[in-house]
C-alpha atoms as a PDB file:
ATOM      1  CA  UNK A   1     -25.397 -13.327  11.254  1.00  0.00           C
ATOM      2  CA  UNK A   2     -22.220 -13.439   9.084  1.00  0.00           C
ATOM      3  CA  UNK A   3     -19.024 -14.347  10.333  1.00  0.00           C
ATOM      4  CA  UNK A   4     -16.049 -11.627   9.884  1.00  0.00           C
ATOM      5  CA  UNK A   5     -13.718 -11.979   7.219  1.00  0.00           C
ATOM      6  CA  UNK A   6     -10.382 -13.573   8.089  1.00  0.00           C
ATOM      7  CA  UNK A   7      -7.228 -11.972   7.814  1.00  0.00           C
ATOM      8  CA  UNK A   8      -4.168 -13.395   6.246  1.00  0.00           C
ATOM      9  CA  UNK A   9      -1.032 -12.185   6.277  1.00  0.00           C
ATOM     10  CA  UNK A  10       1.463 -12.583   3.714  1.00  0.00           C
ATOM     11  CA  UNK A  11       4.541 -15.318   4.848  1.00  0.00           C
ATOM     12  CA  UNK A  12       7.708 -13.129   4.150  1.00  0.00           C
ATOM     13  CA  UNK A  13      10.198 -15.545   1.150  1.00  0.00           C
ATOM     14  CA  UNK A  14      12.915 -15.705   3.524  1.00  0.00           C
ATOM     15  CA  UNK A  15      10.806 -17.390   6.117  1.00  0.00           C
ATOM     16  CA  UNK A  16      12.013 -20.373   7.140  1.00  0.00           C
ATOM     17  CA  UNK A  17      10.151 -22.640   9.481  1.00  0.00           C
ATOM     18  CA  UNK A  18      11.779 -23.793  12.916  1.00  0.00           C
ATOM     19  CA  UNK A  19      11.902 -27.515  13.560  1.00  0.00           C
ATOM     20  CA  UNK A  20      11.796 -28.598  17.675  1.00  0.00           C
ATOM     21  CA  UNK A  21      12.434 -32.240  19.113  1.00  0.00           C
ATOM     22  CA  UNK A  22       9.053 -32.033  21.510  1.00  0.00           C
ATOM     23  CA  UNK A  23       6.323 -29.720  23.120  1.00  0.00           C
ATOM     24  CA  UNK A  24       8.908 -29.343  26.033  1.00  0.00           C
ATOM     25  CA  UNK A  25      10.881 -27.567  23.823  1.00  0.00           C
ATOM     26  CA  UNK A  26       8.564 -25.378  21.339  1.00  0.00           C
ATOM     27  CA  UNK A  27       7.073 -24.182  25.083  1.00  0.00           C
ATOM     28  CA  UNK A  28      10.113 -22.848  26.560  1.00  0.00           C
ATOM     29  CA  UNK A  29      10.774 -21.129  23.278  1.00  0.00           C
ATOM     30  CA  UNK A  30       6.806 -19.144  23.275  1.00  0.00           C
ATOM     31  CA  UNK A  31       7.888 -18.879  27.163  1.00  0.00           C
ATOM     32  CA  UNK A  32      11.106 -16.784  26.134  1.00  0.00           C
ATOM     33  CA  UNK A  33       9.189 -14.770  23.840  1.00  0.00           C
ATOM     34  CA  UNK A  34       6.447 -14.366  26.592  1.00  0.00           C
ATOM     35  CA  UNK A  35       3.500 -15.117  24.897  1.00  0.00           C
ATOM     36  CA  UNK A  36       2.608 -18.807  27.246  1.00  0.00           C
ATOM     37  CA  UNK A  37       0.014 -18.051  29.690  1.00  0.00           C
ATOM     38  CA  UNK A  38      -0.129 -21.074  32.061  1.00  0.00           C
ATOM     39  CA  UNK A  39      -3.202 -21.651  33.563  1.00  0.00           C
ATOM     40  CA  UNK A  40      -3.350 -24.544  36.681  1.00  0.00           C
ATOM     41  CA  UNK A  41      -6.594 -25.762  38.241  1.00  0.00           C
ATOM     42  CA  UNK A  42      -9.361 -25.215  35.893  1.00  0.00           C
ATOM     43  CA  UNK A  43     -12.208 -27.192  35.222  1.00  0.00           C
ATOM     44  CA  UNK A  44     -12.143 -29.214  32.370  1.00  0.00           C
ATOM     45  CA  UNK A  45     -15.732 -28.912  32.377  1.00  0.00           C
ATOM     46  CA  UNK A  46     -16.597 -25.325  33.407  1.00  0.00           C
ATOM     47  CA  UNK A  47     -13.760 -22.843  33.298  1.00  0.00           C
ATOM     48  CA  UNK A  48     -11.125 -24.160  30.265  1.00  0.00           C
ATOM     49  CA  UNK A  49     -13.669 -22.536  27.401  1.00  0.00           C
ATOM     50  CA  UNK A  50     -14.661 -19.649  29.023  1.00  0.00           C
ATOM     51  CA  UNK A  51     -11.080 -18.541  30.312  1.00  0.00           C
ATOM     52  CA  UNK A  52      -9.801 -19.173  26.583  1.00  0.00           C
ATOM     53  CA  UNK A  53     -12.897 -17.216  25.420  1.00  0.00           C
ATOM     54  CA  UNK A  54     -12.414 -14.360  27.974  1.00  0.00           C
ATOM     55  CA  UNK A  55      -8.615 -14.234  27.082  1.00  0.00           C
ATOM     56  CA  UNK A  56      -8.835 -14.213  23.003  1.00  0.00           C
ATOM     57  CA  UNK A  57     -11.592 -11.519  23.320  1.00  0.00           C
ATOM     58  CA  UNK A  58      -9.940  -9.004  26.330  1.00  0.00           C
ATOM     59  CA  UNK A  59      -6.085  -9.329  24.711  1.00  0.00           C
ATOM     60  CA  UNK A  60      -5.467  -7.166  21.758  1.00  0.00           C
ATOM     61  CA  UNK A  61      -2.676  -7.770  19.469  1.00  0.00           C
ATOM     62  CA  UNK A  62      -1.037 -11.095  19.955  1.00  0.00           C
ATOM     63  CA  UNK A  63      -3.096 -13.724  21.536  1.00  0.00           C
ATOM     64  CA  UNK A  64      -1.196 -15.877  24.050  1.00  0.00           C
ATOM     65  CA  UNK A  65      -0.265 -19.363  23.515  1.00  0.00           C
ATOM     66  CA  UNK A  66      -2.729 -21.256  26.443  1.00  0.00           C
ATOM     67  CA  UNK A  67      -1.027 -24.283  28.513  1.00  0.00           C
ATOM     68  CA  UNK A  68      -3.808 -25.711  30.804  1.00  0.00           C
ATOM     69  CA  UNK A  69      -1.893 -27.805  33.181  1.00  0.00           C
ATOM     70  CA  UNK A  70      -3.491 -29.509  36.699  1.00  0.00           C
ATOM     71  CA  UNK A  71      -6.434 -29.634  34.885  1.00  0.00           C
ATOM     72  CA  UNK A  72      -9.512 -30.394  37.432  1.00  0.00           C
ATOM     73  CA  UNK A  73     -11.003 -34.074  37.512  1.00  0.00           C
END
């Protein structure tokens, strides 16, 4: 089985990269674009895998940034 080729997009020359004081921060910014998904209550054990699994392979187009928060245990 061969793995499928990645895709890489070109990084435009007037791209400047964004510089944020925490997490808190860089969060509420993917929140205003709304691309967070927050997910409370899984299970570290069972559920955080598959739900990230199920979610990058039933989204098309952007895939959402994940925050697992109240994580289980």
């Amino acid at each position: 089985m061969s793995l499928p080729e990645k895709k890489t997009e070109m990084i435009p020359e007037n791209f400047t990269a964004e510089t944020y004081q925490d997490l808190r921060q860089w969060l509420n910014v993917v929140d205003g674009f709304g691309e967070l998904e927050r997910i409370d209550n899984a299970d570290w054990n069972l559920e955080v895998g598959t739900l990230a699994e199920l979610i990058y392979r039933e989204r098309t187009g952007v895939n959402p940034a994940l925050l697992f928060d109240h994580i289980k245990d």
